[in-house]
Protein backbone atom coordinates (compact mmCIF):
# COMPACT_ATOMS: atom_id res chain seq x y z
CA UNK A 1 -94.57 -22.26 46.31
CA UNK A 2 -92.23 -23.80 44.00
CA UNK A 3 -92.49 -27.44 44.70
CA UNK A 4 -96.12 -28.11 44.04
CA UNK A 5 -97.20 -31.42 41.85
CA UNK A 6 -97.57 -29.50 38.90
CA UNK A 7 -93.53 -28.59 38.83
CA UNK A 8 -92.69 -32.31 38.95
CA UNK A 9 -95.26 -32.81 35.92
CA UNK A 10 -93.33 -29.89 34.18
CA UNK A 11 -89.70 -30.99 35.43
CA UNK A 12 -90.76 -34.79 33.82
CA UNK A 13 -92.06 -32.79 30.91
CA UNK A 14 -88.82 -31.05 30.64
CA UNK A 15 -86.87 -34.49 31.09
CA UNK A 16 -88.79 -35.96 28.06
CA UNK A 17 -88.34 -33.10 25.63
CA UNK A 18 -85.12 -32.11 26.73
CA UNK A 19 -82.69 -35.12 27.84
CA UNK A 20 -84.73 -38.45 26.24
CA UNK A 21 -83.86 -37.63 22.62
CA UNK A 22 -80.42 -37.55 23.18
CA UNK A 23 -81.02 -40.86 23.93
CA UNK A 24 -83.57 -42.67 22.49
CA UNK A 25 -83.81 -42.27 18.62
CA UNK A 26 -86.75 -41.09 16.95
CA UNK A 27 -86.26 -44.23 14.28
CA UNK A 28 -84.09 -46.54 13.00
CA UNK A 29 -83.33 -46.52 9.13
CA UNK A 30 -83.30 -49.44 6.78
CA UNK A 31 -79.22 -49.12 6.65
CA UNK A 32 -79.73 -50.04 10.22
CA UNK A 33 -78.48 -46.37 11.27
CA UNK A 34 -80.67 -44.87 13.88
CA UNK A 35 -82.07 -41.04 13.62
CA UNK A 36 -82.10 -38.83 16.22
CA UNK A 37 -83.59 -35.37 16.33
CA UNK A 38 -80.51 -33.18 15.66
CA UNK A 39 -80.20 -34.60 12.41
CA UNK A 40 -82.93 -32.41 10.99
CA UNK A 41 -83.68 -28.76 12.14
CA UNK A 42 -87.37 -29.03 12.52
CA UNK A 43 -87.03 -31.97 14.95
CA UNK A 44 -84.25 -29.96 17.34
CA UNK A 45 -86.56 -26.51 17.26
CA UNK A 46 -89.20 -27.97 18.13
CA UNK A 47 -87.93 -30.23 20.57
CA UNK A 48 -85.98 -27.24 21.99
CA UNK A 49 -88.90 -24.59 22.10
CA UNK A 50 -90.87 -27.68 24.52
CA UNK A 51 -88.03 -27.69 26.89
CA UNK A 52 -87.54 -24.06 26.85
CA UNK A 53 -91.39 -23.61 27.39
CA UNK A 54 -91.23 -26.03 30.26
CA UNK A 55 -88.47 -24.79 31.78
CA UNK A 56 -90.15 -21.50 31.86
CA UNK A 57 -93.28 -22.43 33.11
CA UNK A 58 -91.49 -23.86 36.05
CA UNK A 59 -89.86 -20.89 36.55
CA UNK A 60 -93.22 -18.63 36.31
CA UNK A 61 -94.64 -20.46 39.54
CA UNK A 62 -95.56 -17.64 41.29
CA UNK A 63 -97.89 -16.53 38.26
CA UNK A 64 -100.29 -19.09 37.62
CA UNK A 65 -102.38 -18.07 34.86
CA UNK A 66 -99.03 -17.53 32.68
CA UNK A 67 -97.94 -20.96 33.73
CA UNK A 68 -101.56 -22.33 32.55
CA UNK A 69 -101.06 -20.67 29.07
CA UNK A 70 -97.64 -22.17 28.72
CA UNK A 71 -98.45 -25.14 29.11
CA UNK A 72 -101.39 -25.42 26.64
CA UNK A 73 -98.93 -23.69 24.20
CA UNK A 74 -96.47 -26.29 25.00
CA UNK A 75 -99.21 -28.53 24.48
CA UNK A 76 -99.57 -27.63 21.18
CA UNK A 77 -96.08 -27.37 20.26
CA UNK A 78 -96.16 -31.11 21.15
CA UNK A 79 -99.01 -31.74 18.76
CA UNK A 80 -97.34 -29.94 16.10
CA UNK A 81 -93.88 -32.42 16.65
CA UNK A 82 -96.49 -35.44 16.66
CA UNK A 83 -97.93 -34.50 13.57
CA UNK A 84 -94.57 -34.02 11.83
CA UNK A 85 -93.10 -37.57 12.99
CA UNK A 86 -96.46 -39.20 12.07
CA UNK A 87 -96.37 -37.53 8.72
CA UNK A 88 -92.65 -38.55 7.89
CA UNK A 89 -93.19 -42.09 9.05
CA UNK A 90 -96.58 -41.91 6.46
CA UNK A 91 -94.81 -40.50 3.56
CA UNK A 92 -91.78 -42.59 3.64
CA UNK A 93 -92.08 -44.97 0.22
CA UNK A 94 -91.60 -48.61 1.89
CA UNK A 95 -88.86 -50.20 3.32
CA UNK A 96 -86.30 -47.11 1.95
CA UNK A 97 -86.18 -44.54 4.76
CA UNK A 98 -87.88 -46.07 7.70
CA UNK A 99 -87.55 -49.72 9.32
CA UNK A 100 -88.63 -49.68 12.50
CA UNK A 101 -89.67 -46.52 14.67
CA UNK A 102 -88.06 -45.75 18.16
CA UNK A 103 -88.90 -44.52 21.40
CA UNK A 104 -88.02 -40.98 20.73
CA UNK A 105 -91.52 -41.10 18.14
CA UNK A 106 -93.56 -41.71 21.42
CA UNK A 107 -91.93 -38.72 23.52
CA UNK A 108 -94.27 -36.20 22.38
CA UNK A 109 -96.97 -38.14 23.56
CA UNK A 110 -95.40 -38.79 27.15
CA UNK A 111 -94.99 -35.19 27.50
CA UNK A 112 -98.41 -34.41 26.42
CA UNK A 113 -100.13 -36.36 28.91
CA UNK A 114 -97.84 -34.85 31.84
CA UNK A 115 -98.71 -31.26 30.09
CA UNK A 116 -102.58 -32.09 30.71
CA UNK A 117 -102.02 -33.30 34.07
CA UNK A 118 -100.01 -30.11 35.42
CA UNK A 119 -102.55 -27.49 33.39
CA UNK A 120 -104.98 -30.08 36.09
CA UNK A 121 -102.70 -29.36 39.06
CA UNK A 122 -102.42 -25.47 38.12
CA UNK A 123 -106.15 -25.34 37.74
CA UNK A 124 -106.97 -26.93 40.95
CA UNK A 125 -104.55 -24.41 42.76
CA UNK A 126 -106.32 -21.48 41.10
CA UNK A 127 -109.44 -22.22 41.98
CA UNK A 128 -108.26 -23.15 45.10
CA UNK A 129 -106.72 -19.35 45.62
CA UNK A 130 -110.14 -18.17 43.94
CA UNK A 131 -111.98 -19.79 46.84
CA UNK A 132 -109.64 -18.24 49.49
CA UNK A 133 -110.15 -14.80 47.99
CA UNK A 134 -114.21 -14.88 48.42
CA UNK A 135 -114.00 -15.88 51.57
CA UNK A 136 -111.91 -12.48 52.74
């Protein structure tokens, strides 16, 4: 079944990493000009391999154990983006590169916590299925 909670944790997840940084900017410089993500390579492959991964664990429903490992590998993919914002908002020297962060820094974070809850969701349903199957 398609429409189980986990696909509308992964579909939100999806939403997040996919759509949200076209619109919310990851920071806004001192020059007052905001960054988004597609102004630096890292930012839009990593913030394209989440979608993708999302998008294909909704689309591996049927498989559940796949759909488990996506999303802890989307998971970390997540992590990895974290670490990389966190570490260019660290390293910037003062008041030169970075003013004031935006809501696009926190979307990692979102998506992380909707991760955890469908790799909850997927687990229930397997051992759900696991239950079935030892009762047969």
């Amino acid at each position: 079944m398609m429409f189980r909670v986990q696909t509308y944790y992964l579909l939100a997840s999806l939403i997040i990493t996919g759509i949200l940084p076209f619109v919310f900017p990851l920071w806004n410089e001192a020059s007052g000009k905001s960054f988004y993500f597609m102004m630096d390579i890292a930012y839009t492959a990593l913030f394209g391999l989440s979608s993708t991964l999302s998008l294909l664990s909704i689309l591996s429903h049927a498989k559940r154990q796949q759909q488990f490992v996506m999303g802890r590998l989307n998971m970390i993919l997540n992590l990895i983006l974290l670490g990389l914002l966190v570490y260019r908002t660290l390293t910037a020297s003062g008041e030169t590169a970075v003013s004031e962060k935006g809501v696009g820094m926190f979307l990692p974070i979102f998506s992380i916590v909707l991760l955890v809850l469908a790799n909850k969701a997927i687990k229930k349903d397997e051992d759900l299925v696991k239950s079935v199957d030892r009762l047969r």
